[in-house]
PDB file of N, CA and C in Angstrom:
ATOM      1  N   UNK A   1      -1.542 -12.970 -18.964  1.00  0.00           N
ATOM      2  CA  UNK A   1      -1.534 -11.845 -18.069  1.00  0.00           C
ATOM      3  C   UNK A   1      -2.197 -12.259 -16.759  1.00  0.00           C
ATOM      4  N   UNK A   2      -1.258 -11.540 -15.724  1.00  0.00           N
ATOM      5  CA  UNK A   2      -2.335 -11.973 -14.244  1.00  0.00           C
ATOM      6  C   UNK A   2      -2.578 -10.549 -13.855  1.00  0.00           C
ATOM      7  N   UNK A   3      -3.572 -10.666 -12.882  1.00  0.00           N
ATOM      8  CA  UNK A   3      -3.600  -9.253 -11.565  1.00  0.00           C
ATOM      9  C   UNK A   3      -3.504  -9.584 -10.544  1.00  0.00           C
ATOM     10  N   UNK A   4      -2.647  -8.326  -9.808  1.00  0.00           N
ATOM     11  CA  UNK A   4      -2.606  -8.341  -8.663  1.00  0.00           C
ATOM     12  C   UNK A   4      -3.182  -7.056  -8.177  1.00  0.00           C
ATOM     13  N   UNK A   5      -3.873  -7.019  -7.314  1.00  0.00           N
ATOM     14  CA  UNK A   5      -4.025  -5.611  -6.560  1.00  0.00           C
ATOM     15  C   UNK A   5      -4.748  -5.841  -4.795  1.00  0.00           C
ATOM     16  N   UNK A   6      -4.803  -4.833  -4.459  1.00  0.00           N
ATOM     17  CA  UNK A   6      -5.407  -4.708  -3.432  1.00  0.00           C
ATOM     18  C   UNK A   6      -6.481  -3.601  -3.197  1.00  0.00           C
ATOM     19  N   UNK A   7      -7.471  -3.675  -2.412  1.00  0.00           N
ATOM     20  CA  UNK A   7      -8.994  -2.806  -3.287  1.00  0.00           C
ATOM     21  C   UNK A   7      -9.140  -2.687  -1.228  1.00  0.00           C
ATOM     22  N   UNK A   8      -9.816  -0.959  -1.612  1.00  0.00           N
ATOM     23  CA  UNK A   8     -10.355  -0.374  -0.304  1.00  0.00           C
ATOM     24  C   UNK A   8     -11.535   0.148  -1.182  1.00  0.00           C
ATOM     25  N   UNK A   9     -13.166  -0.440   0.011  1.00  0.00           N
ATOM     26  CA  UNK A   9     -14.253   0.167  -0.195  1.00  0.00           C
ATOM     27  C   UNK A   9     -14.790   1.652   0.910  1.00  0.00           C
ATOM     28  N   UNK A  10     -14.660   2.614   0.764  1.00  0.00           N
ATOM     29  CA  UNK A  10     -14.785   3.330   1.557  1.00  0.00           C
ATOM     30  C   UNK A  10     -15.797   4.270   1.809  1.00  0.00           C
ATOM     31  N   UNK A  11     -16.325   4.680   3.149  1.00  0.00           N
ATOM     32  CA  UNK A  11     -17.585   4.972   3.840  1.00  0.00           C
ATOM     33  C   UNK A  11     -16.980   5.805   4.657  1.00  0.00           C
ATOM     34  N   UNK A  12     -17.535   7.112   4.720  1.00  0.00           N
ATOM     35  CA  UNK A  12     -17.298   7.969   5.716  1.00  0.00           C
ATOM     36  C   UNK A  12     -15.609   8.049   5.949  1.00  0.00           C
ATOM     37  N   UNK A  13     -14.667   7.886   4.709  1.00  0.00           N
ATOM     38  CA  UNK A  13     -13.373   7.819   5.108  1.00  0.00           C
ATOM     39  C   UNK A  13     -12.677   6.813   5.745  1.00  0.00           C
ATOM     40  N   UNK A  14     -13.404   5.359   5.594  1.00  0.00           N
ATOM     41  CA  UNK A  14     -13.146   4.206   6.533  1.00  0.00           C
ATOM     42  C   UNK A  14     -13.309   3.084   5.240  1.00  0.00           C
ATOM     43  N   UNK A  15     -12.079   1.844   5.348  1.00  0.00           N
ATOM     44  CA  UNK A  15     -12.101   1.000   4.393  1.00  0.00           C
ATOM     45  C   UNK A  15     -13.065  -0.209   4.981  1.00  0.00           C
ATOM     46  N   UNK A  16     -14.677   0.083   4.596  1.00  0.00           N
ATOM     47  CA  UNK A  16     -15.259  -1.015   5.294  1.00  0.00           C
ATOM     48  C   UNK A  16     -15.125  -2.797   4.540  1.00  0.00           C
ATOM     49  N   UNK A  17     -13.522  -2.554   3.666  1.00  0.00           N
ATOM     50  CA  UNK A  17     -13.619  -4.263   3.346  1.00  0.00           C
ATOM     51  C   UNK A  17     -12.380  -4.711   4.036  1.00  0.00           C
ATOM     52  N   UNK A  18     -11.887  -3.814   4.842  1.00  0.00           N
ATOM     53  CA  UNK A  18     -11.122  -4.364   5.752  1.00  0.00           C
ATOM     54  C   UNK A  18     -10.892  -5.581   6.447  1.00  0.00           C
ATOM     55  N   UNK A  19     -10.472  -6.608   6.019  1.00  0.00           N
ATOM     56  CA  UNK A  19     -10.526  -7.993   6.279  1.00  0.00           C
ATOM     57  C   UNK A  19     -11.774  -8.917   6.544  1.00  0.00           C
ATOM     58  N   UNK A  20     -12.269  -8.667   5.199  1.00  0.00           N
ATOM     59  CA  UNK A  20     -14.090  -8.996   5.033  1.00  0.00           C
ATOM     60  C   UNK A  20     -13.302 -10.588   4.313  1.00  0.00           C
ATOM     61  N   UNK A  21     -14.511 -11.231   3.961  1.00  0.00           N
ATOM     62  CA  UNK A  21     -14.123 -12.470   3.103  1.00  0.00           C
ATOM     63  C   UNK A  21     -14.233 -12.160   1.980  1.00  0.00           C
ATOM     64  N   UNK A  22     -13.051 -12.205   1.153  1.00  0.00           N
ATOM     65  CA  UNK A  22     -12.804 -11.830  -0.348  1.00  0.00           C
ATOM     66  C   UNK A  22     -12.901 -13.803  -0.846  1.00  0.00           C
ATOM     67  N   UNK A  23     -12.799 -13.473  -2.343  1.00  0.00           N
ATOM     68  CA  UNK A  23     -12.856 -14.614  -3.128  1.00  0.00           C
ATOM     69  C   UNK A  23     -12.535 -14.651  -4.489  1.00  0.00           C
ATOM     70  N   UNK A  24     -12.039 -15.099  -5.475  1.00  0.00           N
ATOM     71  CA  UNK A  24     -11.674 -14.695  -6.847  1.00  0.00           C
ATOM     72  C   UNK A  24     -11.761 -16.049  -7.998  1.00  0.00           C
ATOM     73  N   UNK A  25     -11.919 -15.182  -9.022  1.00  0.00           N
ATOM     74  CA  UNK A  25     -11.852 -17.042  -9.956  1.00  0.00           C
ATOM     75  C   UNK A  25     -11.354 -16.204 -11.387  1.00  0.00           C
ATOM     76  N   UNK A  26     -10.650 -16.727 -12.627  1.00  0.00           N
ATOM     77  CA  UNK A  26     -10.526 -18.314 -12.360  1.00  0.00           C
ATOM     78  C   UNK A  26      -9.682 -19.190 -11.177  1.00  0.00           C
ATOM     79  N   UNK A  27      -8.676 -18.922 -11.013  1.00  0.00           N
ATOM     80  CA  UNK A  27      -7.912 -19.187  -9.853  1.00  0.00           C
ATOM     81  C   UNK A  27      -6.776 -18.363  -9.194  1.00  0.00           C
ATOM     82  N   UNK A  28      -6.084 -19.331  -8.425  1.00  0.00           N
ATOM     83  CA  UNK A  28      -5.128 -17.951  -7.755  1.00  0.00           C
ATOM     84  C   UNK A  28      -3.638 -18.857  -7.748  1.00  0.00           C
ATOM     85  N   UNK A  29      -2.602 -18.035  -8.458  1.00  0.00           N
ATOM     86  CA  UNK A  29      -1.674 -18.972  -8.663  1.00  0.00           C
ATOM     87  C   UNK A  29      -1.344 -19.538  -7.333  1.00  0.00           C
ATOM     88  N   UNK A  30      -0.899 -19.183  -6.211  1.00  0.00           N
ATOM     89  CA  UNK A  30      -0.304 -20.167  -5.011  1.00  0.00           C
ATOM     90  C   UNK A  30      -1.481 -19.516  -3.641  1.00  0.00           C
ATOM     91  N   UNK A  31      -1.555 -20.257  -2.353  1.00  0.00           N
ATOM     92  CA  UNK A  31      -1.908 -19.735  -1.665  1.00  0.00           C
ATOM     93  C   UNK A  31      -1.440 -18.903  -1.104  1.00  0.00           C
ATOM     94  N   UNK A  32      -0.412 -18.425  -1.415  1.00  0.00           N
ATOM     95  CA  UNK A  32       0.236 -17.312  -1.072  1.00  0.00           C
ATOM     96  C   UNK A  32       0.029 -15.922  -1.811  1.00  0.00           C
ATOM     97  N   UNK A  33      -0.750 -16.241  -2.143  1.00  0.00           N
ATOM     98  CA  UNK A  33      -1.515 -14.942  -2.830  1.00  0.00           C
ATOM     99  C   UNK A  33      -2.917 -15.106  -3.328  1.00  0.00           C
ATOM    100  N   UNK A  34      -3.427 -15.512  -2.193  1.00  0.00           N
ATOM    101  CA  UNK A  34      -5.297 -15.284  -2.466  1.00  0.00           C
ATOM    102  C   UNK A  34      -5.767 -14.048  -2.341  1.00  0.00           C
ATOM    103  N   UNK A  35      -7.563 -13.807  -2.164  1.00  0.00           N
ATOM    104  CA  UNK A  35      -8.161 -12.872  -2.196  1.00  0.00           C
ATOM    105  C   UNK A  35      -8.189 -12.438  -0.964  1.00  0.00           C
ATOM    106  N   UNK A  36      -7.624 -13.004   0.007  1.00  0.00           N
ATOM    107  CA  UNK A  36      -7.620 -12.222   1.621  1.00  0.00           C
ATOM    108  C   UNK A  36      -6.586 -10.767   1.355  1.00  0.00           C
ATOM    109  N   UNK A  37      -5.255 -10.849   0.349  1.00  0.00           N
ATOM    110  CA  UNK A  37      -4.894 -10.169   0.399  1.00  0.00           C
ATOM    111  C   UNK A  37      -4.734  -9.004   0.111  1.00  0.00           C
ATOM    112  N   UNK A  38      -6.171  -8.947  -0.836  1.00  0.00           N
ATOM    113  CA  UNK A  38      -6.553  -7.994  -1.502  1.00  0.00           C
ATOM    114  C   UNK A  38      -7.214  -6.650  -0.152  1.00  0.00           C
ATOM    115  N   UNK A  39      -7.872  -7.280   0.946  1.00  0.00           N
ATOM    116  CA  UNK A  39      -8.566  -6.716   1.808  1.00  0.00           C
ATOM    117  C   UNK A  39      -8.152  -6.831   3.458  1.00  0.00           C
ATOM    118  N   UNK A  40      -6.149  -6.844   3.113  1.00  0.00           N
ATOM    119  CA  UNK A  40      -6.180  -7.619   4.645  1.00  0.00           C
ATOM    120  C   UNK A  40      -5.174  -5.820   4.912  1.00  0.00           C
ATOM    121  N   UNK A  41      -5.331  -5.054   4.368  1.00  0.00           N
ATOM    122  CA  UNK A  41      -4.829  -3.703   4.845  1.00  0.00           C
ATOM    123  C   UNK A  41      -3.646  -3.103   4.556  1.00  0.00           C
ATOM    124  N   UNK A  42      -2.584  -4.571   3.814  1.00  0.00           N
ATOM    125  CA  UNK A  42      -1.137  -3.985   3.704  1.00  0.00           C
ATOM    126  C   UNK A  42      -1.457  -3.037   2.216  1.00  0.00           C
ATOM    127  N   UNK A  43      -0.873  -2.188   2.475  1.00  0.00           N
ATOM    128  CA  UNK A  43      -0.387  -1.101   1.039  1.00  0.00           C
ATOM    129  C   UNK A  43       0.812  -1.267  -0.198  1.00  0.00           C
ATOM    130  N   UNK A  44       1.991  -2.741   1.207  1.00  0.00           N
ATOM    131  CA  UNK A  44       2.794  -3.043   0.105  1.00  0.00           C
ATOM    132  C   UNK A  44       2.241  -3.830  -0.935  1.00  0.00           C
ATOM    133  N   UNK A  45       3.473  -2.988  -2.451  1.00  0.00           N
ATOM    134  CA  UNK A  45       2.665  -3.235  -3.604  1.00  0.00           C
ATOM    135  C   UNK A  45       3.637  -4.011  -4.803  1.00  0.00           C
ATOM    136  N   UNK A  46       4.641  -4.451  -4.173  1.00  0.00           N
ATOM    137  CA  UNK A  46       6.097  -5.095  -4.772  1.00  0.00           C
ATOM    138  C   UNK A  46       5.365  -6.528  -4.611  1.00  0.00           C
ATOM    139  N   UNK A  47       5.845  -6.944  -5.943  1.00  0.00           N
ATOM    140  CA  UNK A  47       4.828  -8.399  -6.424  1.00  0.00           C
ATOM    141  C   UNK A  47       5.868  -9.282  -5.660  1.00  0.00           C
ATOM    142  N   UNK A  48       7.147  -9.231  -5.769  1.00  0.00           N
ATOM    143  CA  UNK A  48       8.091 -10.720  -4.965  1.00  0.00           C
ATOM    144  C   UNK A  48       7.611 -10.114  -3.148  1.00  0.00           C
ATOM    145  N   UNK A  49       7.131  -9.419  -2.478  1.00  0.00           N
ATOM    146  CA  UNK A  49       7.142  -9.300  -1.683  1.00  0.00           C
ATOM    147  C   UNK A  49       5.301 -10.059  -0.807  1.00  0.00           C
ATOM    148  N   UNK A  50       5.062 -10.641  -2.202  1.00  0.00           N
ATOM    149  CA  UNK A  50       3.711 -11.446  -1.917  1.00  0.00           C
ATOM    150  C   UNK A  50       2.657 -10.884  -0.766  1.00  0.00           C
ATOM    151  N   UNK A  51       2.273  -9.663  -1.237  1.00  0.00           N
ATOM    152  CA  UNK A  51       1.445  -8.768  -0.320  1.00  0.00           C
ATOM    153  C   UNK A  51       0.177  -8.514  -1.294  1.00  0.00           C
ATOM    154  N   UNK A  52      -0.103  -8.954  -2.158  1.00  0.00           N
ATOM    155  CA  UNK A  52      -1.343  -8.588  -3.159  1.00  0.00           C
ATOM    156  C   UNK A  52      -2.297  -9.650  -3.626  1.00  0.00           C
ATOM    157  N   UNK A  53      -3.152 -10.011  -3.807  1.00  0.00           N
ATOM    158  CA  UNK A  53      -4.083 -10.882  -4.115  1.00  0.00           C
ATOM    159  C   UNK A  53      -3.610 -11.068  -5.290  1.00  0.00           C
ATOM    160  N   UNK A  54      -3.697 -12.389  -6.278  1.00  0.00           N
ATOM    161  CA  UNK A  54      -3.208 -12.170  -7.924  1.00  0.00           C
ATOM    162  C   UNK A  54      -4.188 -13.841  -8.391  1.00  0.00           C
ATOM    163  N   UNK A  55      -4.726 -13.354  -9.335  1.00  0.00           N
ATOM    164  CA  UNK A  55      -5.469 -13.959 -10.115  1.00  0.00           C
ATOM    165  C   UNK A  55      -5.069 -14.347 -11.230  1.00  0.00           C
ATOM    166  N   UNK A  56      -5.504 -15.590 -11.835  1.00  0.00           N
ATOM    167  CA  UNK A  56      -5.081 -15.997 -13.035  1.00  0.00           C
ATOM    168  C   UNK A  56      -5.919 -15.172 -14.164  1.00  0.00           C
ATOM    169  N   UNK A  57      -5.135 -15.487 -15.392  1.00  0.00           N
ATOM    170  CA  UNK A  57      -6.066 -14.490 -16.766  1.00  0.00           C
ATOM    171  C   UNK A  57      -6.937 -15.497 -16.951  1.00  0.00           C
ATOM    172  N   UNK A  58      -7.952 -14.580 -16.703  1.00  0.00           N
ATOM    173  CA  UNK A  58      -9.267 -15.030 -17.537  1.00  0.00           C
ATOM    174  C   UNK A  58      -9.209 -15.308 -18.907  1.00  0.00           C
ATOM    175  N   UNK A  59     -10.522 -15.516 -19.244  1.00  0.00           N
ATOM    176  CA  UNK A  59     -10.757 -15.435 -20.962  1.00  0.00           C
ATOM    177  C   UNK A  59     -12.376 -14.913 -20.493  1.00  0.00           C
ATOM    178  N   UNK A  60     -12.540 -14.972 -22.675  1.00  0.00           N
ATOM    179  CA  UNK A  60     -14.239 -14.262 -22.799  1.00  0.00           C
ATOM    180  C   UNK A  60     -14.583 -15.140 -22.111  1.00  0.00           C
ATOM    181  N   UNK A  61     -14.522 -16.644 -22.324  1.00  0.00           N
ATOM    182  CA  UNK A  61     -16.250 -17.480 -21.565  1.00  0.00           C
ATOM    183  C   UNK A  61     -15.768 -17.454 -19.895  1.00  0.00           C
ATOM    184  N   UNK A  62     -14.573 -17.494 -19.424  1.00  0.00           N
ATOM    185  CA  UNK A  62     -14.474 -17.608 -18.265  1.00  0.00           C
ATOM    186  C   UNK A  62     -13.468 -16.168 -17.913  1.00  0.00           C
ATOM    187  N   UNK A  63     -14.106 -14.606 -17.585  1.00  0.00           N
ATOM    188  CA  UNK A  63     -13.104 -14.113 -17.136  1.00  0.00           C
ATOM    189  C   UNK A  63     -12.821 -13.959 -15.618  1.00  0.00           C
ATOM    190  N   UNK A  64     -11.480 -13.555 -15.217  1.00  0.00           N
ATOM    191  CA  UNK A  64     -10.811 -13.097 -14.005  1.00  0.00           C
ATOM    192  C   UNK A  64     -11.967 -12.150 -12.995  1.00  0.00           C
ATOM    193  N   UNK A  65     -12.394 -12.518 -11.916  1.00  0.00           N
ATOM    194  CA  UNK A  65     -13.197 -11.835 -11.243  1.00  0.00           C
ATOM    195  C   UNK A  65     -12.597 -11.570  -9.933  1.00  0.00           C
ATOM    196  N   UNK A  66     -12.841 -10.610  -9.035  1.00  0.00           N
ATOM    197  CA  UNK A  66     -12.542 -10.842  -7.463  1.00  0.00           C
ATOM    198  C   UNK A  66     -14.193 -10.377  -7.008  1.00  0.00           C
ATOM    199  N   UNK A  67     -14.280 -10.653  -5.615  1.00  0.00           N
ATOM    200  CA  UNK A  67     -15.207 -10.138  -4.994  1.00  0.00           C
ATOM    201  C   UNK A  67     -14.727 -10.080  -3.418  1.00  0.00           C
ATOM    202  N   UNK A  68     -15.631  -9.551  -2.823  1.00  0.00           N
ATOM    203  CA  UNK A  68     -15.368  -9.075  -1.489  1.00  0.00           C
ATOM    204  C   UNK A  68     -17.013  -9.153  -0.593  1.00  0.00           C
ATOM    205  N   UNK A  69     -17.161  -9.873   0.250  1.00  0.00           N
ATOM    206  CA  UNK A  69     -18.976  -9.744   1.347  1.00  0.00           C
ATOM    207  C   UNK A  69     -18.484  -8.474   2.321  1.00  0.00           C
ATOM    208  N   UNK A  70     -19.268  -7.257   1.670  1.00  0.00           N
ATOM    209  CA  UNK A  70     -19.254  -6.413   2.978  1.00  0.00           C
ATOM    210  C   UNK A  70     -20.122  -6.501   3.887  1.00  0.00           C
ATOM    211  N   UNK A  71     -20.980  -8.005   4.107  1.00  0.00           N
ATOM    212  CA  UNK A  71     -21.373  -8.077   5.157  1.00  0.00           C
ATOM    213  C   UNK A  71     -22.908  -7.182   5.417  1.00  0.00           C
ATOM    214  N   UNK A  72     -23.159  -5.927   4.297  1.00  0.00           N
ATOM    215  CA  UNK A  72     -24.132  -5.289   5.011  1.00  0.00           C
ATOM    216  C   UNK A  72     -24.270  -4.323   3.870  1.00  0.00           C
ATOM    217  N   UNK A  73     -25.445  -3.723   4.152  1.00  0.00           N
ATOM    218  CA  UNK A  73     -25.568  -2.629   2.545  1.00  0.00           C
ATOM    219  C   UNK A  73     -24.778  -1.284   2.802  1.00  0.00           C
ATOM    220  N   UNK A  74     -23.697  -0.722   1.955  1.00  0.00           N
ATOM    221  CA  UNK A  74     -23.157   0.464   2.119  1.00  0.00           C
ATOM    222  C   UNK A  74     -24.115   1.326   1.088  1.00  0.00           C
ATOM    223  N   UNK A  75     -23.660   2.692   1.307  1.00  0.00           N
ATOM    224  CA  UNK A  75     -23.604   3.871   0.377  1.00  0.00           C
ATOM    225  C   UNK A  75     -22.141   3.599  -0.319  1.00  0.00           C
ATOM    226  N   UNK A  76     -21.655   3.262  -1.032  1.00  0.00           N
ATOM    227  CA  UNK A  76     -20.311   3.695  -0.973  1.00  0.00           C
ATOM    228  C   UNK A  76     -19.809   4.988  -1.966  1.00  0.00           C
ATOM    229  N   UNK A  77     -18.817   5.593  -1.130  1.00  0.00           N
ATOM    230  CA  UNK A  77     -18.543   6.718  -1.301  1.00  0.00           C
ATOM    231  C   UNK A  77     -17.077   7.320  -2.218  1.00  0.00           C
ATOM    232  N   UNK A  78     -16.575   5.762  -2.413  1.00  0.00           N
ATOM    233  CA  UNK A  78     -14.943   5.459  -2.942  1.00  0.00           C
ATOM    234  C   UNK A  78     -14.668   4.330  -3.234  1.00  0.00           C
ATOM    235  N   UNK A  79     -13.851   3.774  -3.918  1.00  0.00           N
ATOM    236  CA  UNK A  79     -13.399   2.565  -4.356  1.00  0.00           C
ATOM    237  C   UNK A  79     -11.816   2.761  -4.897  1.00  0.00           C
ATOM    238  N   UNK A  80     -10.810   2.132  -4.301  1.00  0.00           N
ATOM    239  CA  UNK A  80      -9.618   2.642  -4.200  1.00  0.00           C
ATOM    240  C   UNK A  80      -8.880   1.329  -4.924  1.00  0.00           C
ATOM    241  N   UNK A  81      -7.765   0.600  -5.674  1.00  0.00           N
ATOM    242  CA  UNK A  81      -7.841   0.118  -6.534  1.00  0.00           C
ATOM    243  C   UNK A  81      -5.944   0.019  -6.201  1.00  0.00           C
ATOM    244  N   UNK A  82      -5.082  -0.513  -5.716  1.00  0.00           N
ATOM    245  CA  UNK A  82      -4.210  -0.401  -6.156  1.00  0.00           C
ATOM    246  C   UNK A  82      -3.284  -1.839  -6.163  1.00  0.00           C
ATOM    247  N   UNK A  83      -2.857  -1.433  -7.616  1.00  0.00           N
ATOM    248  CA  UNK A  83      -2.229  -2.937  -8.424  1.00  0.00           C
ATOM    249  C   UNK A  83      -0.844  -2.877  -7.668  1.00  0.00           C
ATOM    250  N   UNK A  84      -0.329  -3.983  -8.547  1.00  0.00           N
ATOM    251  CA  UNK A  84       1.008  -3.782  -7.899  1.00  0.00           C
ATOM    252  C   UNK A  84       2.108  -3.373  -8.786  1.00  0.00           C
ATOM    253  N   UNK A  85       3.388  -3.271  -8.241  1.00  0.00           N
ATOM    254  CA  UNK A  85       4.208  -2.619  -8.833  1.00  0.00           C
ATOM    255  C   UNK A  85       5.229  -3.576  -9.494  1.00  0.00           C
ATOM    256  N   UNK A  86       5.429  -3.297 -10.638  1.00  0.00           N
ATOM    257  CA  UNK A  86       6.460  -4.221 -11.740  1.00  0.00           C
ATOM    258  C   UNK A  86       7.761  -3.629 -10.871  1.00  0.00           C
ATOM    259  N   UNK A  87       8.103  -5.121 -10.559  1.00  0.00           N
ATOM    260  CA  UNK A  87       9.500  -5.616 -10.169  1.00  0.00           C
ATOM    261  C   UNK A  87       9.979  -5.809 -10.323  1.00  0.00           C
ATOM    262  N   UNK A  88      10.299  -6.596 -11.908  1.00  0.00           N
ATOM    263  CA  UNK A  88      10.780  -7.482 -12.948  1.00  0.00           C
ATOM    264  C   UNK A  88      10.854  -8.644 -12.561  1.00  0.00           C
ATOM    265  N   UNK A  89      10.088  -9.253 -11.214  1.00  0.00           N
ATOM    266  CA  UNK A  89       9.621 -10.684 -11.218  1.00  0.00           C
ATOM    267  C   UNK A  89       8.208 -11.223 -11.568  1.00  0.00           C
ATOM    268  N   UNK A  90       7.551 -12.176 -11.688  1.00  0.00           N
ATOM    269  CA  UNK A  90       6.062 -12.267 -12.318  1.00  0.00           C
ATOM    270  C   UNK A  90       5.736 -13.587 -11.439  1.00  0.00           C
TER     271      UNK A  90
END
């Protein structure tokens, strides 16, 4: 199994991970789908259309992580989460 998604942290109604430096492990199948894309703003969510961050499956000793530097301490007020959509390509 992989993931793909794309993640908004939000403050006052504003996605403050808006093209922050994201990062993910265990790995990321091509560079064409790293962790920038998780936080670079697009909403498209069609996996052949390579708009989503996607991570390889973890396991127990090593699982699938992403992260994101917001740079600064929030309140945060939301966390918005959206995967992508089965296409019938993988």
């Amino acid at each position: 199994m992989t993931y793909k998604y794309s993640v908004y942290f939000i403050v006052s109604g504003l996605n403050i991970a808006l093209n922050k430096v994201a990062t993910q492990g265990p790995g990321t199948l091509s560079l064409k789908e790293g962790p920038q894309l998780a936080v670079d703003g697009n909403l498209a969510t069609l996996n052949h259309a390579r708009t989503c961050a996607h991570t390889t499956e973890g396991t127990v000793i090593k699982p699938a992580w992403w992260q994101v530097d917001l740079r600064d301490a929030y309140r945060i007020t939301g966390i918005i989460i959206y995967n992508r959509e089965t296409d019938g390509m993988y």
